[in-house]
N, C-alpha and C. Protein backbone atom coordinates (compact mmCIF):
# COMPACT_ATOMS: atom_id res chain seq x y z
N UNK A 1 -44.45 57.62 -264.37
CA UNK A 1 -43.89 58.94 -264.55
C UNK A 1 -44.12 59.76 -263.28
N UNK A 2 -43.45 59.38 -262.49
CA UNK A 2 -43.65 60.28 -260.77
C UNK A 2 -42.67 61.09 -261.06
N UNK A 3 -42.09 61.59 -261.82
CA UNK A 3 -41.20 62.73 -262.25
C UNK A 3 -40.84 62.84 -263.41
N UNK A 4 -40.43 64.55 -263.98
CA UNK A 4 -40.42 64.68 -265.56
C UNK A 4 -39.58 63.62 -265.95
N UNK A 5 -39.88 62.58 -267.17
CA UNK A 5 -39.17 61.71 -267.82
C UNK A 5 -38.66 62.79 -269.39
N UNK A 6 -36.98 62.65 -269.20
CA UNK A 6 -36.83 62.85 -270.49
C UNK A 6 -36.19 62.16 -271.76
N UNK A 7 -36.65 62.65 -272.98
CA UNK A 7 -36.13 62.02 -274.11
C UNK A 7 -36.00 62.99 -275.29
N UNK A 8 -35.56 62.00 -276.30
CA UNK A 8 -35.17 62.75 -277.47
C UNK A 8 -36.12 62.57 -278.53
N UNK A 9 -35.99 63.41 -279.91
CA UNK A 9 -36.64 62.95 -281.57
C UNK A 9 -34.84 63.47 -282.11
N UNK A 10 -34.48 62.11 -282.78
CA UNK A 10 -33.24 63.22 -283.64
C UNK A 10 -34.18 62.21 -285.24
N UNK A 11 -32.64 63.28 -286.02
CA UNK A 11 -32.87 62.50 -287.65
C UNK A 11 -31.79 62.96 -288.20
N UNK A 12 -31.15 62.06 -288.54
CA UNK A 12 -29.66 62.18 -289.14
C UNK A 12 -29.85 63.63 -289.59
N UNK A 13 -29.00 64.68 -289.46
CA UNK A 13 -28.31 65.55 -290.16
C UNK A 13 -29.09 66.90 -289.62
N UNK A 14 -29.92 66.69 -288.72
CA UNK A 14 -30.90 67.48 -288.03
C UNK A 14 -30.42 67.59 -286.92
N UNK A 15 -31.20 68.90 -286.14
CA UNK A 15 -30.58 68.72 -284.77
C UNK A 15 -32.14 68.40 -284.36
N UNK A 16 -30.92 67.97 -282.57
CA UNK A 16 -31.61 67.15 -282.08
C UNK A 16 -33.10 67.46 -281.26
N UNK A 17 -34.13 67.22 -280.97
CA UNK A 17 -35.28 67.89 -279.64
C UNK A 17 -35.15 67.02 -278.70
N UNK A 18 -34.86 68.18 -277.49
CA UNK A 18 -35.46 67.34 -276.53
C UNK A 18 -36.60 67.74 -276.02
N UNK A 19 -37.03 66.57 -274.91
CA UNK A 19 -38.14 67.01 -274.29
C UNK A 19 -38.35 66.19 -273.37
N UNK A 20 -39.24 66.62 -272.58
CA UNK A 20 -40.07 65.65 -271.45
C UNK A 20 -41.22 65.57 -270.73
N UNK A 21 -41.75 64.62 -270.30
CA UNK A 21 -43.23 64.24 -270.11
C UNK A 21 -43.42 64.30 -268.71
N UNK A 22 -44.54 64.88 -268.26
CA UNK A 22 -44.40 65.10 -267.04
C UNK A 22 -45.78 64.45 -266.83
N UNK A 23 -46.14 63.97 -265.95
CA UNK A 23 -47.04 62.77 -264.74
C UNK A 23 -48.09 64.08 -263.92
N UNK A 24 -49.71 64.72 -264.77
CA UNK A 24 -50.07 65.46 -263.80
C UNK A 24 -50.80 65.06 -262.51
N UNK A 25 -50.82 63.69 -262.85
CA UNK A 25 -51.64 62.77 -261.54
C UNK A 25 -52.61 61.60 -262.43
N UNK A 26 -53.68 60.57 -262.09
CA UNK A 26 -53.89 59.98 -262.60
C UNK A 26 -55.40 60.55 -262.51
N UNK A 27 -56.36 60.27 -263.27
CA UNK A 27 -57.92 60.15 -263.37
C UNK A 27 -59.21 59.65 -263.16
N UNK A 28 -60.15 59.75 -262.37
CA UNK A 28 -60.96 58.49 -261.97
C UNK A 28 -60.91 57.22 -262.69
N UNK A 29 -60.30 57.25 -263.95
CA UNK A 29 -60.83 55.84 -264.22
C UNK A 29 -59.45 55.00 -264.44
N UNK A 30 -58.33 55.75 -263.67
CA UNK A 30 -57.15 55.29 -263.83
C UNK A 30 -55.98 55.56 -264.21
N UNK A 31 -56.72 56.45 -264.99
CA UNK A 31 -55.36 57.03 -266.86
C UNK A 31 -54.57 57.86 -266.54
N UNK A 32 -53.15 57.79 -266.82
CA UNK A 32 -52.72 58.94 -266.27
C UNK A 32 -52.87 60.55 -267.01
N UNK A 33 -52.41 61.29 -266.67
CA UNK A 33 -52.88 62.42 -267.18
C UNK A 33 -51.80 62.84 -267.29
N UNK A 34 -50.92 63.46 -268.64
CA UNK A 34 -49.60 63.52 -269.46
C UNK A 34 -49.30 64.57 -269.74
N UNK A 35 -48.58 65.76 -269.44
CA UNK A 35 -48.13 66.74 -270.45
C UNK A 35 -46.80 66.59 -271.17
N UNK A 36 -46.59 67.07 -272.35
CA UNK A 36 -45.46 67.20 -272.93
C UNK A 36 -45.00 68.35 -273.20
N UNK A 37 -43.39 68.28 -273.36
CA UNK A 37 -42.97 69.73 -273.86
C UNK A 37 -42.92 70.39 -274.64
N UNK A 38 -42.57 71.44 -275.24
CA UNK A 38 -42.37 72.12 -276.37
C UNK A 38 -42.43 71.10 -277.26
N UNK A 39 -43.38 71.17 -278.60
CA UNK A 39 -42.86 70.39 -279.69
C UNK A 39 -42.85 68.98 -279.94
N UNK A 40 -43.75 68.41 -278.80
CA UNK A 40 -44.02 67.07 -278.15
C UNK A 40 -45.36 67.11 -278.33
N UNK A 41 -46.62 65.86 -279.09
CA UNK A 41 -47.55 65.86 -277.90
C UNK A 41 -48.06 64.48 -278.26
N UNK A 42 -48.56 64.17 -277.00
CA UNK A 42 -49.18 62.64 -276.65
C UNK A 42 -51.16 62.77 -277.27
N UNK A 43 -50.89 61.40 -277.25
CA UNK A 43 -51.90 61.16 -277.82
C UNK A 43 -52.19 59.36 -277.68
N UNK A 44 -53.65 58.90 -277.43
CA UNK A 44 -53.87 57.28 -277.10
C UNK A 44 -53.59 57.36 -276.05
N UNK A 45 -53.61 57.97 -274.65
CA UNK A 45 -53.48 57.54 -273.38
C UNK A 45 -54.41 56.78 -272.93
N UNK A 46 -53.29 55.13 -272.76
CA UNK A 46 -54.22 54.33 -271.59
C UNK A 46 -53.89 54.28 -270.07
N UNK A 47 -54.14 52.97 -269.59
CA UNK A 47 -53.48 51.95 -268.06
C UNK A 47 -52.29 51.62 -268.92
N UNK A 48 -51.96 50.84 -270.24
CA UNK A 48 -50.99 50.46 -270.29
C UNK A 48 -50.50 50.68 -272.01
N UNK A 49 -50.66 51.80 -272.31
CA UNK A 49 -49.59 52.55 -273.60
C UNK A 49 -49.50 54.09 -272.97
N UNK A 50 -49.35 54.61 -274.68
CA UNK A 50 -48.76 55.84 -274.44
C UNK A 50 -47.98 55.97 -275.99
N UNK A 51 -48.67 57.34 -276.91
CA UNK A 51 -47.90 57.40 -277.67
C UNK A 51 -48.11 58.94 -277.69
N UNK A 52 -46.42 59.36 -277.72
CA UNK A 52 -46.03 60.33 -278.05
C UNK A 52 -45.24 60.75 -279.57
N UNK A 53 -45.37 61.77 -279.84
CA UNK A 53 -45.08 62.48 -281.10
C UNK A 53 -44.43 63.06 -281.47
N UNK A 54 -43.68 63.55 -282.54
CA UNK A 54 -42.82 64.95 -282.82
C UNK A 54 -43.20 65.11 -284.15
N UNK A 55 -44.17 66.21 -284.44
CA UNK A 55 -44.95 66.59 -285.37
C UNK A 55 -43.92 66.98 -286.63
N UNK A 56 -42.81 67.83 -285.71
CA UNK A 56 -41.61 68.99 -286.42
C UNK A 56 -40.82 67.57 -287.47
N UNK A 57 -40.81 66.45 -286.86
CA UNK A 57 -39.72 65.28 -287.72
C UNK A 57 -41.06 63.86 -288.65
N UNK A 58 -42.11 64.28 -288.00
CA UNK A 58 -43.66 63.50 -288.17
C UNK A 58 -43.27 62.03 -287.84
N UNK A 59 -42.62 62.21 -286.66
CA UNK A 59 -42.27 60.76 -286.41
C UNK A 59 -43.23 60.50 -284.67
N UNK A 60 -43.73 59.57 -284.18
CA UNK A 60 -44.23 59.02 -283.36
C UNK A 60 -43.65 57.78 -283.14
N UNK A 61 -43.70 57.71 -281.40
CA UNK A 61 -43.36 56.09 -280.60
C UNK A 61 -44.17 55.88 -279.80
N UNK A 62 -44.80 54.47 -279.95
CA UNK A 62 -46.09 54.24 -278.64
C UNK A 62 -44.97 53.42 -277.37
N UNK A 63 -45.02 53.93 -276.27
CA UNK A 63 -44.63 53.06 -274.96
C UNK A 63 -45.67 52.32 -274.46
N UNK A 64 -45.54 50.86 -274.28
CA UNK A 64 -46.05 49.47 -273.62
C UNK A 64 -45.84 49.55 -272.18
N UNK A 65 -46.88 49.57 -271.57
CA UNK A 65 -46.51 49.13 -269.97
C UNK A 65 -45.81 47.67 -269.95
N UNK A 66 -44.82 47.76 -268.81
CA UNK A 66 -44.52 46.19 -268.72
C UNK A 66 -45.31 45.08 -268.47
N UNK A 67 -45.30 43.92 -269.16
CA UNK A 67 -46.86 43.06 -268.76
C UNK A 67 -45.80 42.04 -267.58
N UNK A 68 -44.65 42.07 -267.73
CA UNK A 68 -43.48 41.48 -266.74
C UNK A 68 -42.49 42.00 -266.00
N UNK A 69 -41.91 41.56 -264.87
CA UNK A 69 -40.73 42.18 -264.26
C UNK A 69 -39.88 41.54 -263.69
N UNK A 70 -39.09 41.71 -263.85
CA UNK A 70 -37.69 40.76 -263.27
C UNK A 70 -36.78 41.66 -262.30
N UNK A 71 -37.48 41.59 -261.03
CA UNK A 71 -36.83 41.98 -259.63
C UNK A 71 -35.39 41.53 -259.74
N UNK A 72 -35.13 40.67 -259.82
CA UNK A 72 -33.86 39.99 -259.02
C UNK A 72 -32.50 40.27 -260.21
N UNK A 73 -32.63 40.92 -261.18
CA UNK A 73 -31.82 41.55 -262.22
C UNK A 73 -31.04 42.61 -261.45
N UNK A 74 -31.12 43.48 -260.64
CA UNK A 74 -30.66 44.60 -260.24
C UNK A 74 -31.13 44.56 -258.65
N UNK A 75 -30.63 45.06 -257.53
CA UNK A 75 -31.10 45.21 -256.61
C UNK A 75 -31.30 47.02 -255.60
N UNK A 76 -31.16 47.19 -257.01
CA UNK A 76 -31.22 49.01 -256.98
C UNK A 76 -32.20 49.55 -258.05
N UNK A 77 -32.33 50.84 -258.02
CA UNK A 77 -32.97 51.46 -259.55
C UNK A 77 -32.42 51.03 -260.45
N UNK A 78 -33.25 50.99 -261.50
CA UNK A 78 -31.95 50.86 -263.16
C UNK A 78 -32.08 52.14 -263.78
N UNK A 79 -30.92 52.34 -264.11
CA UNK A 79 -30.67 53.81 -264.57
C UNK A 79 -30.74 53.65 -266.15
N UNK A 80 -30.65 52.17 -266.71
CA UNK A 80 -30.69 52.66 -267.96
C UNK A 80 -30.68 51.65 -268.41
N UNK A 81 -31.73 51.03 -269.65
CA UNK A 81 -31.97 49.70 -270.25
C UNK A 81 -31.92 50.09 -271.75
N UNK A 82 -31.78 48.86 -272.20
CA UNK A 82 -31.69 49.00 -273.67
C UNK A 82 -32.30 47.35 -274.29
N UNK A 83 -32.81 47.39 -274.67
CA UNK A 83 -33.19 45.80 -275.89
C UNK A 83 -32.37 45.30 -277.13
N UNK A 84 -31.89 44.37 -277.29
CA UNK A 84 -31.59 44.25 -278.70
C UNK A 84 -32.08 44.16 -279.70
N UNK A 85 -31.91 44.37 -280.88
CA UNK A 85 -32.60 44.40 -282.19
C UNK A 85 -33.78 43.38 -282.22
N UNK A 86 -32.95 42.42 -281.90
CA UNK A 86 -34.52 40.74 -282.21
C UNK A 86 -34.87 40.71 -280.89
N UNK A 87 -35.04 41.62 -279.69
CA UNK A 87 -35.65 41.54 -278.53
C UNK A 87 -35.07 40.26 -277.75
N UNK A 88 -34.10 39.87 -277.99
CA UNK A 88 -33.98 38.26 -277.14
C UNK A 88 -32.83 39.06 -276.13
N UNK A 89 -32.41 39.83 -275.83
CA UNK A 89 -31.30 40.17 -274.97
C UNK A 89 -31.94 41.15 -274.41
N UNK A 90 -31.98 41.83 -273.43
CA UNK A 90 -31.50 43.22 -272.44
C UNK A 90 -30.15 43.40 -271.74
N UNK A 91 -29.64 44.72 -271.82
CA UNK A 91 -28.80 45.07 -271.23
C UNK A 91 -29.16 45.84 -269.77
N UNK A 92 -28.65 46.29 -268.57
CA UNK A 92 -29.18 47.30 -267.71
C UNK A 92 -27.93 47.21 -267.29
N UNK A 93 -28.40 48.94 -266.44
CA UNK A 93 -27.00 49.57 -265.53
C UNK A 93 -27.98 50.10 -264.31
N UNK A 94 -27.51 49.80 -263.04
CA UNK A 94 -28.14 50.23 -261.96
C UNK A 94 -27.50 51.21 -260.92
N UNK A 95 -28.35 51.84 -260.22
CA UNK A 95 -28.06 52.90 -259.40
C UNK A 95 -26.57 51.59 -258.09
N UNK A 96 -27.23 50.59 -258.18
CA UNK A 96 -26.31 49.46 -257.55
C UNK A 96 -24.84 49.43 -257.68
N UNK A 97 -24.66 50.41 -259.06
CA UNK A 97 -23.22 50.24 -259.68
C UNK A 97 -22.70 48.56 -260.68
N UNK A 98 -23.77 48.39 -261.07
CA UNK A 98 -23.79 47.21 -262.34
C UNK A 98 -23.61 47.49 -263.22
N UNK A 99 -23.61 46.31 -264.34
CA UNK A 99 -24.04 46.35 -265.79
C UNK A 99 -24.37 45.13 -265.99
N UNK A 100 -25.59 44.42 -266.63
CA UNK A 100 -25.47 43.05 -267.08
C UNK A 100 -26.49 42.95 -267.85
N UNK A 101 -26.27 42.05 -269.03
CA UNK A 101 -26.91 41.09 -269.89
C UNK A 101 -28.09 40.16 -269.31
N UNK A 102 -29.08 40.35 -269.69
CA UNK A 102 -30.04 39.20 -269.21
C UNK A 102 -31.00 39.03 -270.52
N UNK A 103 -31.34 37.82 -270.18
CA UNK A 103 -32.60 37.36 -271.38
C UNK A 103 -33.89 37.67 -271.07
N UNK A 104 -34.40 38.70 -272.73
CA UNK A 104 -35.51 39.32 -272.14
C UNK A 104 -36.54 38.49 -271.97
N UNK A 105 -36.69 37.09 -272.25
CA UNK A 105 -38.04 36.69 -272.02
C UNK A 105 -38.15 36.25 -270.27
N UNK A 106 -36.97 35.68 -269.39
CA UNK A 106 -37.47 35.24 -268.45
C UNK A 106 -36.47 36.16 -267.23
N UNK A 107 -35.76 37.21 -267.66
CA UNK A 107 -34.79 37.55 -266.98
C UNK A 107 -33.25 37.21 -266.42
N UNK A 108 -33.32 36.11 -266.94
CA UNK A 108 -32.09 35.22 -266.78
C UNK A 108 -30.69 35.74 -266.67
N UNK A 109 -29.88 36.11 -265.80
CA UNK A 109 -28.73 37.18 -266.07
C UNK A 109 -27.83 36.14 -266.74
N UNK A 110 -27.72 36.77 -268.20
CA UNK A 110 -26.17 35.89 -268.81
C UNK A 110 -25.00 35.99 -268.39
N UNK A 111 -25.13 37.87 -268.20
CA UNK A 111 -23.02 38.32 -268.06
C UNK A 111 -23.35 39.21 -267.08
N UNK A 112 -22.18 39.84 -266.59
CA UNK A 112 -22.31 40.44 -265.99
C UNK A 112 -20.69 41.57 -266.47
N UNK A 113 -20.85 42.54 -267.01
CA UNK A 113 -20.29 43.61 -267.67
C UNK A 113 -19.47 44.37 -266.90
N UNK A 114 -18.08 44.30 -266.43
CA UNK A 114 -17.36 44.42 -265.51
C UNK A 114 -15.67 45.01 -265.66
N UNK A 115 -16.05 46.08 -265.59
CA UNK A 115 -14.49 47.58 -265.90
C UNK A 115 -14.69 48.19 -265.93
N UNK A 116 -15.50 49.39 -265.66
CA UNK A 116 -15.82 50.63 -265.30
C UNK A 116 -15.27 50.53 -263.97
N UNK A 117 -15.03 51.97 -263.68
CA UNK A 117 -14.10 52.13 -262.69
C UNK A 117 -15.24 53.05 -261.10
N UNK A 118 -16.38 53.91 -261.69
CA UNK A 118 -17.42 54.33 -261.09
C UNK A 118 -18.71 53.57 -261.77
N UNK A 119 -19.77 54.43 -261.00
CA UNK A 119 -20.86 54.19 -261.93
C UNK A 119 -21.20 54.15 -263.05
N UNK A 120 -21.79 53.08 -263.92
CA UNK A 120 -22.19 52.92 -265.64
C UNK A 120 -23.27 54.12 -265.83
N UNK A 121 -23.37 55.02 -266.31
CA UNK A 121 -24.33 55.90 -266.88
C UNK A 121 -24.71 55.27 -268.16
N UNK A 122 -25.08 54.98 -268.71
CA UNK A 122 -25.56 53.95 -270.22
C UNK A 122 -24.99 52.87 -270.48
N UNK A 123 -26.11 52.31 -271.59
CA UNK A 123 -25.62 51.12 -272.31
C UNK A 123 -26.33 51.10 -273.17
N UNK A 124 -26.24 50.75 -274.74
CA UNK A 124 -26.67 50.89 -275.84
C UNK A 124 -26.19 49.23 -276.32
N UNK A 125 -27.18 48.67 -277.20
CA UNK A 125 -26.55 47.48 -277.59
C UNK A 125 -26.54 48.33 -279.22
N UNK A 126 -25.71 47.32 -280.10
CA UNK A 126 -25.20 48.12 -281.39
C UNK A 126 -26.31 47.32 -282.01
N UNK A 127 -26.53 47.67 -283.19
CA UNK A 127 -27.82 47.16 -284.42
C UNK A 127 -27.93 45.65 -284.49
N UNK A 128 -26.34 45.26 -284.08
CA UNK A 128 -26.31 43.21 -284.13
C UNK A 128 -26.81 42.93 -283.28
N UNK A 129 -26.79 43.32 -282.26
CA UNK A 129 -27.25 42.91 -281.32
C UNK A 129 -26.39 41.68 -280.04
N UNK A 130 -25.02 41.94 -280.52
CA UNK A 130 -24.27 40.95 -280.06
C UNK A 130 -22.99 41.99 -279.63
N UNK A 131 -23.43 43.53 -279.78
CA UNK A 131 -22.05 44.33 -278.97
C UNK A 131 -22.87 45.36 -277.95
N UNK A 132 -22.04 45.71 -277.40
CA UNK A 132 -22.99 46.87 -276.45
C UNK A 132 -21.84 47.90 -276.23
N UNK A 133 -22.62 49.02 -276.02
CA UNK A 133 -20.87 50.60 -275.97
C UNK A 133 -21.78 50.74 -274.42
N UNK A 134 -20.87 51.23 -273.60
CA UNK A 134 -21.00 51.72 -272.36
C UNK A 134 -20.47 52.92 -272.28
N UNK A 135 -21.16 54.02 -270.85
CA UNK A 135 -20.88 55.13 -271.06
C UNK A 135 -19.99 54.98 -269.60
N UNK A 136 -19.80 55.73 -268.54
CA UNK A 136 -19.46 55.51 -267.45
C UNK A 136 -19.00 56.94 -266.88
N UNK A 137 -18.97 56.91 -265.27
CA UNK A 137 -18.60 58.37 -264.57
C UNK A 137 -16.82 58.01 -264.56
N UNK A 138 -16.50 57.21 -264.91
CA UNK A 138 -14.79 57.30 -265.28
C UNK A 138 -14.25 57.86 -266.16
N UNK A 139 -15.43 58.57 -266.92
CA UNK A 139 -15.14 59.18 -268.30
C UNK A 139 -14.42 58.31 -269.36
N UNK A 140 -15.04 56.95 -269.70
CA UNK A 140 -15.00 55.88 -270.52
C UNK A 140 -15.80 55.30 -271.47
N UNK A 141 -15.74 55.29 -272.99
CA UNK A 141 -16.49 54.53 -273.08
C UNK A 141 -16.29 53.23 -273.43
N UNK A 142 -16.58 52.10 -273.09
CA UNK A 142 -16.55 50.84 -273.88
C UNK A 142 -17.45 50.36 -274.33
N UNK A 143 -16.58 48.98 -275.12
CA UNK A 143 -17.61 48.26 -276.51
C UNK A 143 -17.06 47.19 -275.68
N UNK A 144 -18.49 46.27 -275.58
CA UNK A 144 -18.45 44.78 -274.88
C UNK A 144 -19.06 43.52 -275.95
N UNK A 145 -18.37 42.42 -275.57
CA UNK A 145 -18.93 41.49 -276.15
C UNK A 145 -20.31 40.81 -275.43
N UNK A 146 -21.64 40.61 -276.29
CA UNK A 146 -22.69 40.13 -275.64
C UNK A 146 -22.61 39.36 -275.44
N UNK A 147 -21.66 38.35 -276.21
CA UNK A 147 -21.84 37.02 -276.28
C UNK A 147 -20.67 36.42 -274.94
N UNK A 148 -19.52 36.65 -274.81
CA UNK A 148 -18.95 36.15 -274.14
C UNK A 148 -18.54 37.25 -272.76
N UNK A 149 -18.94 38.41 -272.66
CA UNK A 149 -19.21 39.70 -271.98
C UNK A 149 -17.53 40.49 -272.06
N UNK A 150 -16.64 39.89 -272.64
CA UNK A 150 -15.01 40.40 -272.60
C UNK A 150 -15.28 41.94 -273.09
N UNK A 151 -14.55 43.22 -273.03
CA UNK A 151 -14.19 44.45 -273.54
C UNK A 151 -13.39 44.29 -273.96
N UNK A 152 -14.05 44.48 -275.58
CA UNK A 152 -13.12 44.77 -276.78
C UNK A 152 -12.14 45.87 -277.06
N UNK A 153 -12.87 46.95 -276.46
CA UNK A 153 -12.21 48.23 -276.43
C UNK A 153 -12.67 49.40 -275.24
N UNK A 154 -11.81 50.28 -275.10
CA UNK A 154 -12.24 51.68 -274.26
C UNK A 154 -11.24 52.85 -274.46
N UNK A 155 -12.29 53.59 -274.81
CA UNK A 155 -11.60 54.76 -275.11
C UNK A 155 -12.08 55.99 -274.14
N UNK A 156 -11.09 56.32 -273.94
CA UNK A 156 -10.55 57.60 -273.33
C UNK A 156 -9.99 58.43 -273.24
N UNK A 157 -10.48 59.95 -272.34
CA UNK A 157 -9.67 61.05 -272.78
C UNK A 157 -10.85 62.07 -272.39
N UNK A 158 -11.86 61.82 -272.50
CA UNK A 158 -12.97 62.56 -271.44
C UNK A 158 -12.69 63.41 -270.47
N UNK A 159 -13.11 64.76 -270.69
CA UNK A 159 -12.89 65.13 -268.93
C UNK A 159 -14.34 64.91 -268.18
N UNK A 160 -14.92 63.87 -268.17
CA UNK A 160 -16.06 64.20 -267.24
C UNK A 160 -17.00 62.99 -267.60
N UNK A 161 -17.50 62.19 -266.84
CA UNK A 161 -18.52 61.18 -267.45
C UNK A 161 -19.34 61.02 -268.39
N UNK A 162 -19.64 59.73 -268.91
CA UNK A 162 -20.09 59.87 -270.89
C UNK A 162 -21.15 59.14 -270.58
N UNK A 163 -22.08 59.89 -271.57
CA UNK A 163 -23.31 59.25 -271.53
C UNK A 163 -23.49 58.41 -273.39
N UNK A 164 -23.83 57.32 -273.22
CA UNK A 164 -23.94 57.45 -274.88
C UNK A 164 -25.50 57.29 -275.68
């Protein structure tokens, strides 16, 4: 967290919070030292978790440091990852101007996710775990196949890039 990270708490039919966690430096014995925003607060800070809260919805998520990394997936930042339901897939979109499918246990790139017209701003895989919606600065979104990487669909009509 070398800069405010942000996120959400929603719940169907509620609106949404945001917020974000900001990095105040780390501590002699390692740990980092966390604030949260409005309506946010952390709690269990190690070297490698992190669980934050939203008291207002009484819902909590602990974050895992990575115990792995797969360099050679992207050769830029990744702007935006997602897992599938049974964890056997990742999706990512990179500052590189990508999108691709890889297997989360060894990194393996399956597909490579290809029609966006600018940069991919998101990727979400759907609950199967075998579709993914993309957002993009073409003001597009599409639905891809995981399995064989084809676009099923894209819709448009956006004035301005979609995040999903």
């Amino acid at each position: 967290l070398n800069s405010p990270s942000s996120f959400c708490c929603c719940d169907l039919g509620k609106s949404t919070l945001y917020g974000t966690l900001t990095c105040q430096g780390i501590n002699s014995d390692g740990i980092p030292e966390i604030t949260a925003s409005e309506g946010f607060s952390i709690s269990e800070i190690t070297k490698k978790s992190l669980l934050v809260s939203c008291p207002r919805e009484n819902a909590s998520t602990k974050f895992l440091a990575p115990y792995t990394s797969f360099c050679r997936v992207h050769q830029k930042s990744i702007t935006c990852l997602d897992i599938s339901s049974g964890g056997g897939l990742g999706v990512s979109t990179s500052a590189d101007g990508t999108m691709k499918i890889w297997q989360a246990s060894n990194g393996e790139i399956r597909r490579r996710l290809e029609g966006h017209v600018y940069d991919v701003n998101c990727c979400r895989f759907f609950p199967s775990g075998i579709v993914v919606l993309s957002g993009g600065m073409d003001a597009q979104l599409k639905i891809w196949s995981a399995e064989d990487g084809n676009c099923a669909a894209t819709f448009q009509g956006h004035k301005a890039g979609t995040e999903v």
